[in-house]
Structures are given as C-alpha cells and as structure tokens.
PDB file of N, CA and C in Angstrom:
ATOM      1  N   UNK A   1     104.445 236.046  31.886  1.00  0.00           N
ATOM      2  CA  UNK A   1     102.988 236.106  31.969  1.00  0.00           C
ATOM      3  C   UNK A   1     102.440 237.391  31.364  1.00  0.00           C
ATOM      4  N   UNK A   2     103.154 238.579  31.378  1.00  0.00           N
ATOM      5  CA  UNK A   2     102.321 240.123  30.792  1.00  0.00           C
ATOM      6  C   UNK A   2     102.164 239.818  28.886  1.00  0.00           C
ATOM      7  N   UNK A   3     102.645 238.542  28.277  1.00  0.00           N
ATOM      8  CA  UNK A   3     102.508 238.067  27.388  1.00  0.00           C
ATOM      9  C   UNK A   3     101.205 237.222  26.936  1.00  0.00           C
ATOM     10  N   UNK A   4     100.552 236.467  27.970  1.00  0.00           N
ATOM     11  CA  UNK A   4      99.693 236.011  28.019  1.00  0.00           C
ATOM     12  C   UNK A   4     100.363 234.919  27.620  1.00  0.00           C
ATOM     13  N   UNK A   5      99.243 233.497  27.472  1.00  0.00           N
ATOM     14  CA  UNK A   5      99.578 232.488  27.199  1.00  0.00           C
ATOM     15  C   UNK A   5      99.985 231.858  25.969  1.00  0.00           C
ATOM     16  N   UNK A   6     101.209 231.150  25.846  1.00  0.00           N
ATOM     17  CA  UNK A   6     101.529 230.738  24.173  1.00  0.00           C
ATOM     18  C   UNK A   6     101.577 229.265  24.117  1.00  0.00           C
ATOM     19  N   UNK A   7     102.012 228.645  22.499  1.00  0.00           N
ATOM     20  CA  UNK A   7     102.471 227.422  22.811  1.00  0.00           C
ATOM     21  C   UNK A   7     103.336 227.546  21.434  1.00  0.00           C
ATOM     22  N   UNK A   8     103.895 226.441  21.035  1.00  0.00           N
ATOM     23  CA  UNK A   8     104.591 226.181  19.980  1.00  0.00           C
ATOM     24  C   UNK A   8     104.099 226.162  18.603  1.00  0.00           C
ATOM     25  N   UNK A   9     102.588 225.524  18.609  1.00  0.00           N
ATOM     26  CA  UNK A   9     102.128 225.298  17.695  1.00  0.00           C
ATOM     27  C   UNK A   9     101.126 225.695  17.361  1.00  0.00           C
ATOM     28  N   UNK A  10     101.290 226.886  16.046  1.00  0.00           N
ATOM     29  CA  UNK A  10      99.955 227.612  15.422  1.00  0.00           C
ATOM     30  C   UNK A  10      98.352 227.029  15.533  1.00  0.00           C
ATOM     31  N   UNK A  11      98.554 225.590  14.854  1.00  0.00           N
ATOM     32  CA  UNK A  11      97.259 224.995  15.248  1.00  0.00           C
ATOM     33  C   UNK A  11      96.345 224.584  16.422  1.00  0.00           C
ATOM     34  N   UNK A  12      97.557 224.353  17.257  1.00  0.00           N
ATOM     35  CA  UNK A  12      97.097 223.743  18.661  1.00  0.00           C
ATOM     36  C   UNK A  12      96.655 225.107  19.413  1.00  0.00           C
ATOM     37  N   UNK A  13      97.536 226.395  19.019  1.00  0.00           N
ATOM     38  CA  UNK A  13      96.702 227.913  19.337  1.00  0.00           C
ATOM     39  C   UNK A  13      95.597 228.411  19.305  1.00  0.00           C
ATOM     40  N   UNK A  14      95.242 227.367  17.655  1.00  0.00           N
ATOM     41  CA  UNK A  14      93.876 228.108  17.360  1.00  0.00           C
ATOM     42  C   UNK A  14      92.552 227.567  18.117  1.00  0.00           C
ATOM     43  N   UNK A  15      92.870 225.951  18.180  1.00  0.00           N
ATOM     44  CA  UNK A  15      92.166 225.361  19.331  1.00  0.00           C
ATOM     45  C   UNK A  15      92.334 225.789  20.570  1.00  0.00           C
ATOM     46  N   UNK A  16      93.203 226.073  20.951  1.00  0.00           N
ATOM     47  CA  UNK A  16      92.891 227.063  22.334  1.00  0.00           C
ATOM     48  C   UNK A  16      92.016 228.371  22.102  1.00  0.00           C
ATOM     49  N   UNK A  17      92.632 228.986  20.997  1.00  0.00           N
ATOM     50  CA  UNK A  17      91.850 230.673  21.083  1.00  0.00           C
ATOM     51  C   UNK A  17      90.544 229.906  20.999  1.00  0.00           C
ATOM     52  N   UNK A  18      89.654 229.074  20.354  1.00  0.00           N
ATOM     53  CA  UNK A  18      88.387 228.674  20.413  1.00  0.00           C
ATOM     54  C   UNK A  18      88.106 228.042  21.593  1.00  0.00           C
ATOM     55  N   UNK A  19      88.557 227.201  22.295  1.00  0.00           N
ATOM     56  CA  UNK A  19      87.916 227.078  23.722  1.00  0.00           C
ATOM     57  C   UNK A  19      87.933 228.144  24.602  1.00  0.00           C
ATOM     58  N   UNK A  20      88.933 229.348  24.889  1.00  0.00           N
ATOM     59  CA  UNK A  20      89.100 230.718  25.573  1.00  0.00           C
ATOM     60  C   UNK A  20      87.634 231.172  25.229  1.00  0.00           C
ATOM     61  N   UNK A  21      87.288 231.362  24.202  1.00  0.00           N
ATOM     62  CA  UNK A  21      86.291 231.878  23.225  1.00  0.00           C
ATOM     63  C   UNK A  21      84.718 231.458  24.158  1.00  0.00           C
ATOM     64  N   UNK A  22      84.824 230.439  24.117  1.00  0.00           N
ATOM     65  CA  UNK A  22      83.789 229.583  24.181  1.00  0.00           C
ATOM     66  C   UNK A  22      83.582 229.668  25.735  1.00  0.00           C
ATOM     67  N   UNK A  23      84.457 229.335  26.738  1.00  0.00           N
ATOM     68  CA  UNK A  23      84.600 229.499  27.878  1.00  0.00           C
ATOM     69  C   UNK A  23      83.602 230.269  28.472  1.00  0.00           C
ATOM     70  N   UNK A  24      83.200 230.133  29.660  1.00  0.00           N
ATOM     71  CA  UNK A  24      82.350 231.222  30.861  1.00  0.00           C
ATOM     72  C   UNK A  24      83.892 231.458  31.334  1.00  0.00           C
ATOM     73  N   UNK A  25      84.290 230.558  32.058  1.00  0.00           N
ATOM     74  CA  UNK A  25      85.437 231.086  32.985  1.00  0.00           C
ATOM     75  C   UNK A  25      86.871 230.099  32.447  1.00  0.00           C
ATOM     76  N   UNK A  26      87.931 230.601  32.183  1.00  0.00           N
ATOM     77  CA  UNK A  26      89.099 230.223  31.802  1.00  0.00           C
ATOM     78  C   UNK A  26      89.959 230.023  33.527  1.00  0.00           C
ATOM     79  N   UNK A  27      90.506 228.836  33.354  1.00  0.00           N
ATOM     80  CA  UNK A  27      91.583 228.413  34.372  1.00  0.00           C
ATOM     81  C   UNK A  27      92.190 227.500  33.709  1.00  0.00           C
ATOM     82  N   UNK A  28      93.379 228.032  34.153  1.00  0.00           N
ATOM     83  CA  UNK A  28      94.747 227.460  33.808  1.00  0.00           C
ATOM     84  C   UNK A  28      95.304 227.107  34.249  1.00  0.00           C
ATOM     85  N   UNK A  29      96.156 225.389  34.152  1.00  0.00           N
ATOM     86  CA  UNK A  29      96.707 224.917  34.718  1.00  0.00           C
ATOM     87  C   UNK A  29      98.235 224.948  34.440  1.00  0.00           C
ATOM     88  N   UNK A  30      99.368 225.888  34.781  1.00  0.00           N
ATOM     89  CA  UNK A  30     100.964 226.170  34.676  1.00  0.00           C
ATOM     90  C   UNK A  30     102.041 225.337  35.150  1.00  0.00           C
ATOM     91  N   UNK A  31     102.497 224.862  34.843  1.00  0.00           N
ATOM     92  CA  UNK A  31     103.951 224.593  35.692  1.00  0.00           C
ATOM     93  C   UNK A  31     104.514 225.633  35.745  1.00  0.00           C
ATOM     94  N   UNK A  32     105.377 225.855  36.966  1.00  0.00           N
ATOM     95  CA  UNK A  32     105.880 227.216  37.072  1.00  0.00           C
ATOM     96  C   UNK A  32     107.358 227.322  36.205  1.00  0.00           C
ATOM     97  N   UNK A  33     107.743 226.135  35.681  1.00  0.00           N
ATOM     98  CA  UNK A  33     108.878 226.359  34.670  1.00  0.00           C
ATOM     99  C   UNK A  33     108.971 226.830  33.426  1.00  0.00           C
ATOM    100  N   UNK A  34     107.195 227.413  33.224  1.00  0.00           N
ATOM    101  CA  UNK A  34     106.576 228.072  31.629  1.00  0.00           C
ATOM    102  C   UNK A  34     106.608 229.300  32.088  1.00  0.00           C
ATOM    103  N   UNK A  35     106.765 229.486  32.991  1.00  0.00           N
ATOM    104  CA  UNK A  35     106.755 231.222  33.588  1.00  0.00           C
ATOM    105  C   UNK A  35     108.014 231.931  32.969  1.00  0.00           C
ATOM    106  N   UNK A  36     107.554 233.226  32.194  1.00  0.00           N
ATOM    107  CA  UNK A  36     108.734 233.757  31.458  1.00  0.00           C
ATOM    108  C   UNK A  36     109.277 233.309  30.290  1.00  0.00           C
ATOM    109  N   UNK A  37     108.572 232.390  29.534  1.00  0.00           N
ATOM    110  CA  UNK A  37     108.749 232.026  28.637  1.00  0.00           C
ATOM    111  C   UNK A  37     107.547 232.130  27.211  1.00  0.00           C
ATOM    112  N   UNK A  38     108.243 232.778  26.013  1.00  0.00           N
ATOM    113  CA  UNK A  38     106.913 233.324  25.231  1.00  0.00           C
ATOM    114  C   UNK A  38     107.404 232.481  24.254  1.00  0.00           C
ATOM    115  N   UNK A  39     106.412 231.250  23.863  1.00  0.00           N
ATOM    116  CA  UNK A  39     106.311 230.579  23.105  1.00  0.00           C
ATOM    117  C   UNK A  39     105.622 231.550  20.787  1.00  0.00           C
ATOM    118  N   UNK A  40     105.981 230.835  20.534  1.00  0.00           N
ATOM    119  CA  UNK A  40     105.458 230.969  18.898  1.00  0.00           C
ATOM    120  C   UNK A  40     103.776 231.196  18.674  1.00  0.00           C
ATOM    121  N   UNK A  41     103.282 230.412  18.848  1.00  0.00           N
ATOM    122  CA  UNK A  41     101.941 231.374  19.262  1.00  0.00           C
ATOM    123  C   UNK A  41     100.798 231.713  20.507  1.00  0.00           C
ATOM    124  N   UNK A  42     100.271 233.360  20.772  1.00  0.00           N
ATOM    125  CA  UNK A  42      99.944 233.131  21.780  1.00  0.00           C
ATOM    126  C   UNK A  42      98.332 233.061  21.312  1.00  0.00           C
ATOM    127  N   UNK A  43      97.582 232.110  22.703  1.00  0.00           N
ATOM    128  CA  UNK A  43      96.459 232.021  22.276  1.00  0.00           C
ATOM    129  C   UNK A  43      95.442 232.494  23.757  1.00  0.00           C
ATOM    130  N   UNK A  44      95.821 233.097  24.461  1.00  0.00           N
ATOM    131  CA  UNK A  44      95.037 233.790  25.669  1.00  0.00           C
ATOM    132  C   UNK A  44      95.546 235.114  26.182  1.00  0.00           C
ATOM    133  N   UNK A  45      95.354 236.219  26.145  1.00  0.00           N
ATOM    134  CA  UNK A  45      95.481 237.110  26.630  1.00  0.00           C
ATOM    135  C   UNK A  45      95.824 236.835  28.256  1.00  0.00           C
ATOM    136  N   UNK A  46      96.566 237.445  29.027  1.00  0.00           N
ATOM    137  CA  UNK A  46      96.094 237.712  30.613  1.00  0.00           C
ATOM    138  C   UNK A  46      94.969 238.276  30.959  1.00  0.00           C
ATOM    139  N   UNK A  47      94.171 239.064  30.734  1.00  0.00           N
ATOM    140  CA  UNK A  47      93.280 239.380  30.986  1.00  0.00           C
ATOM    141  C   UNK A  47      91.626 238.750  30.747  1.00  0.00           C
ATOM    142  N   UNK A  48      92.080 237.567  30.559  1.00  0.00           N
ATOM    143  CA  UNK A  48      90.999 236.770  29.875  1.00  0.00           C
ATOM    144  C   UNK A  48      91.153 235.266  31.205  1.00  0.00           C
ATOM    145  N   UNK A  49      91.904 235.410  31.593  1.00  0.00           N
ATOM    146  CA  UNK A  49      92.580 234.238  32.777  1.00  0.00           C
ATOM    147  C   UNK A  49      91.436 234.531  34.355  1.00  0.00           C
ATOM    148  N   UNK A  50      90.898 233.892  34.674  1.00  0.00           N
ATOM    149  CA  UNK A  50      89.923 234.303  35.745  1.00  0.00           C
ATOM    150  C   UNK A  50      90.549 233.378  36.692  1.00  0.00           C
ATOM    151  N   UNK A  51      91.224 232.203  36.905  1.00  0.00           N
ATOM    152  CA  UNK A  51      91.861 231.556  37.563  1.00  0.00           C
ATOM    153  C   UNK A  51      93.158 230.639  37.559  1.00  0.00           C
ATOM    154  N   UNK A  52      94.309 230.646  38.355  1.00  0.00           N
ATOM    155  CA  UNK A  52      95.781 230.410  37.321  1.00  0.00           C
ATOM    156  C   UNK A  52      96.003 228.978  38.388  1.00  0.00           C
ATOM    157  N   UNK A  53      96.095 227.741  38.371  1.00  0.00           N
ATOM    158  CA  UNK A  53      96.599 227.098  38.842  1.00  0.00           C
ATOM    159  C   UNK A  53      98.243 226.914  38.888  1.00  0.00           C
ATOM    160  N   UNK A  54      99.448 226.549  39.364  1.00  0.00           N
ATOM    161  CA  UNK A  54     100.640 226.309  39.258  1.00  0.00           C
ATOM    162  C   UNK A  54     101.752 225.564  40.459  1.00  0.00           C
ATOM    163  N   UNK A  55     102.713 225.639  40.947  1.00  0.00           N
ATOM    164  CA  UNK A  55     103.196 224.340  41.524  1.00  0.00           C
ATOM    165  C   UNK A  55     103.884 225.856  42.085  1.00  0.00           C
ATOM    166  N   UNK A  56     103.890 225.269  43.882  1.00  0.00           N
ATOM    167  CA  UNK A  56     104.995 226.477  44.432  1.00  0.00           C
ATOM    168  C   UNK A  56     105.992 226.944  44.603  1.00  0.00           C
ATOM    169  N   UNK A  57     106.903 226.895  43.339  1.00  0.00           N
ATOM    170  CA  UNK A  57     107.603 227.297  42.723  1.00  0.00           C
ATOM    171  C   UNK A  57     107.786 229.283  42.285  1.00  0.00           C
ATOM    172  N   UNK A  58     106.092 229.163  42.351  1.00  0.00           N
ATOM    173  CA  UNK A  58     105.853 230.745  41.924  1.00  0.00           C
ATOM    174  C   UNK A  58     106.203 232.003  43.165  1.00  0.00           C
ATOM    175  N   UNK A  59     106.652 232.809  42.738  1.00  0.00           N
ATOM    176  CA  UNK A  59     107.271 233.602  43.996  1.00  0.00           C
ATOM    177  C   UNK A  59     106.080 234.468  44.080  1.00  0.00           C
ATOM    178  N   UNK A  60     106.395 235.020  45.717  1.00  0.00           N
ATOM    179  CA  UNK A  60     105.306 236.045  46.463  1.00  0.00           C
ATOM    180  C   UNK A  60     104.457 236.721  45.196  1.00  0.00           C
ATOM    181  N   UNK A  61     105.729 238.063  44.908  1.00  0.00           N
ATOM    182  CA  UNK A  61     105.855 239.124  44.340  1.00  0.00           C
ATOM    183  C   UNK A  61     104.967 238.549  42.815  1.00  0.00           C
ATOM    184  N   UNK A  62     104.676 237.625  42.241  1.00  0.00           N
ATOM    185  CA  UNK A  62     104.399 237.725  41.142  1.00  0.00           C
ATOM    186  C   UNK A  62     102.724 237.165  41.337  1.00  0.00           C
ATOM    187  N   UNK A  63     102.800 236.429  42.727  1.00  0.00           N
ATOM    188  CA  UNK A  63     101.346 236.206  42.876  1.00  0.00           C
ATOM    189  C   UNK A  63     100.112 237.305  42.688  1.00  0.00           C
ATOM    190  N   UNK A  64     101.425 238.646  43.920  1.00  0.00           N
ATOM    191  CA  UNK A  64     100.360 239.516  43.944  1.00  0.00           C
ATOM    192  C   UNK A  64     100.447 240.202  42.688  1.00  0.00           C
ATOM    193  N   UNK A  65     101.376 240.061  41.726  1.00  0.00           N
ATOM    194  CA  UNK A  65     100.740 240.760  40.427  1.00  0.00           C
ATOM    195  C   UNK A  65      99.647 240.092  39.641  1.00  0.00           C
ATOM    196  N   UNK A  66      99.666 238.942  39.820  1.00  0.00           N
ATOM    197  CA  UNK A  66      98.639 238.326  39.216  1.00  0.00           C
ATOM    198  C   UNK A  66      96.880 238.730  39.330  1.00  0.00           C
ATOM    199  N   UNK A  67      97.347 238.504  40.870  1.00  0.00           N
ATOM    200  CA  UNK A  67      95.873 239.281  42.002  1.00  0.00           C
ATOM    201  C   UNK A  67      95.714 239.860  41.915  1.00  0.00           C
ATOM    202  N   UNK A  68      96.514 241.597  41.413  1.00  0.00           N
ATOM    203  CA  UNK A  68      96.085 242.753  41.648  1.00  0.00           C
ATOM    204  C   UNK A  68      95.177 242.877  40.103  1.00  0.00           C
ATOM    205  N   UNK A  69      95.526 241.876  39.119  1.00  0.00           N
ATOM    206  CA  UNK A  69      94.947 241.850  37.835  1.00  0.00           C
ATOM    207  C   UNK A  69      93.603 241.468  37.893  1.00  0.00           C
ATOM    208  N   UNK A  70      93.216 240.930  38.981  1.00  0.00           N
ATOM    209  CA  UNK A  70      91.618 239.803  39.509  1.00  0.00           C
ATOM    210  C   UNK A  70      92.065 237.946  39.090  1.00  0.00           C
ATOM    211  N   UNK A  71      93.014 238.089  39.043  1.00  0.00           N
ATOM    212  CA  UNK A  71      93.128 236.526  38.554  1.00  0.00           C
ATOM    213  C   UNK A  71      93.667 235.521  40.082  1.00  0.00           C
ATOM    214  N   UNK A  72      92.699 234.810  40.040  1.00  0.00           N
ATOM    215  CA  UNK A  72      92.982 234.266  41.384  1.00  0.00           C
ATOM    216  C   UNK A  72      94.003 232.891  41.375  1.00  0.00           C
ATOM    217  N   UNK A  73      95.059 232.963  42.186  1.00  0.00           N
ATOM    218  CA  UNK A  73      96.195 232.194  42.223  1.00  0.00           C
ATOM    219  C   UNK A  73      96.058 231.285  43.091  1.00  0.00           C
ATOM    220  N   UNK A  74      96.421 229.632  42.363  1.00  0.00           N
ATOM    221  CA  UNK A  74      96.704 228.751  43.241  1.00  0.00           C
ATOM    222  C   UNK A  74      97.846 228.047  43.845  1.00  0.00           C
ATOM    223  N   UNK A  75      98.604 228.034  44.455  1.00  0.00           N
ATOM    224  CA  UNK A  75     100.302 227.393  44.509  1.00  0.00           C
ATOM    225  C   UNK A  75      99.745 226.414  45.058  1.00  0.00           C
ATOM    226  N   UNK A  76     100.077 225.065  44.610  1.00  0.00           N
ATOM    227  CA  UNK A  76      99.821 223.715  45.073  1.00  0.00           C
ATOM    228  C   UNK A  76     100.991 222.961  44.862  1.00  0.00           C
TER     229      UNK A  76
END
C-alpha cells in the first residue's frame, strides 16, 4: 500500500488516474490478496484514498497505518 494503487495495464491506469482526478472522494474497493503487491502501472497515490474498503483478511497493525494516514478502513 505505501505504493499506492496499481494495475497491469497502462491504459486501464490512465482511466483510473482520470476518475481519481475527477472524484470529490475516492474509495476503494481491495481484496486483501492485492495487499503488497505493486503492479506495472500506478494510478492513485495513498494519499489521495479517503476511504479503503477490503475483506478481513487485513491485519490490526496495517489498519492503524492506514488510519493514522486519515484513510478510513473497512474489514468486511
């Protein structure tokens, strides 16, 4: 995650960096099996993330890093 968000594909990036763009508020929906993993291109900063959805899978310790950033965490 201190990578911010990526995906595989340059194009499908750039359509993301333009909805991020466009956005009031960015939330994201994760599986927690993308955690730690830095894909080919990234198209969101962390600091641009105002709310992180993901499956509870995600441990304590990384929630509260998330939180201490202002990004509010959901484990569902």
């Amino acid at each position: 995650m201190e990578s911010g968000l990526s995906v595989l594909n340059s194009d499908e990036a750039e359509v993301k960096k333009a909805m991020v763009a466009a956005a009031k508020e960015v939330i994201c929906l994760v599986d927690y099996s993308k955690f730690h993993h830095v894909a080919f291109a990234p198209f969101c900063p962390l600091h641009k993330i105002g709310t992180l959805v993901t499956d509870s899978r995600i441990l304590p310790a990384e929630i509260e890093s998330l939180q201490s950033r202002g990004i509010q965490v959901h484990a569902v």
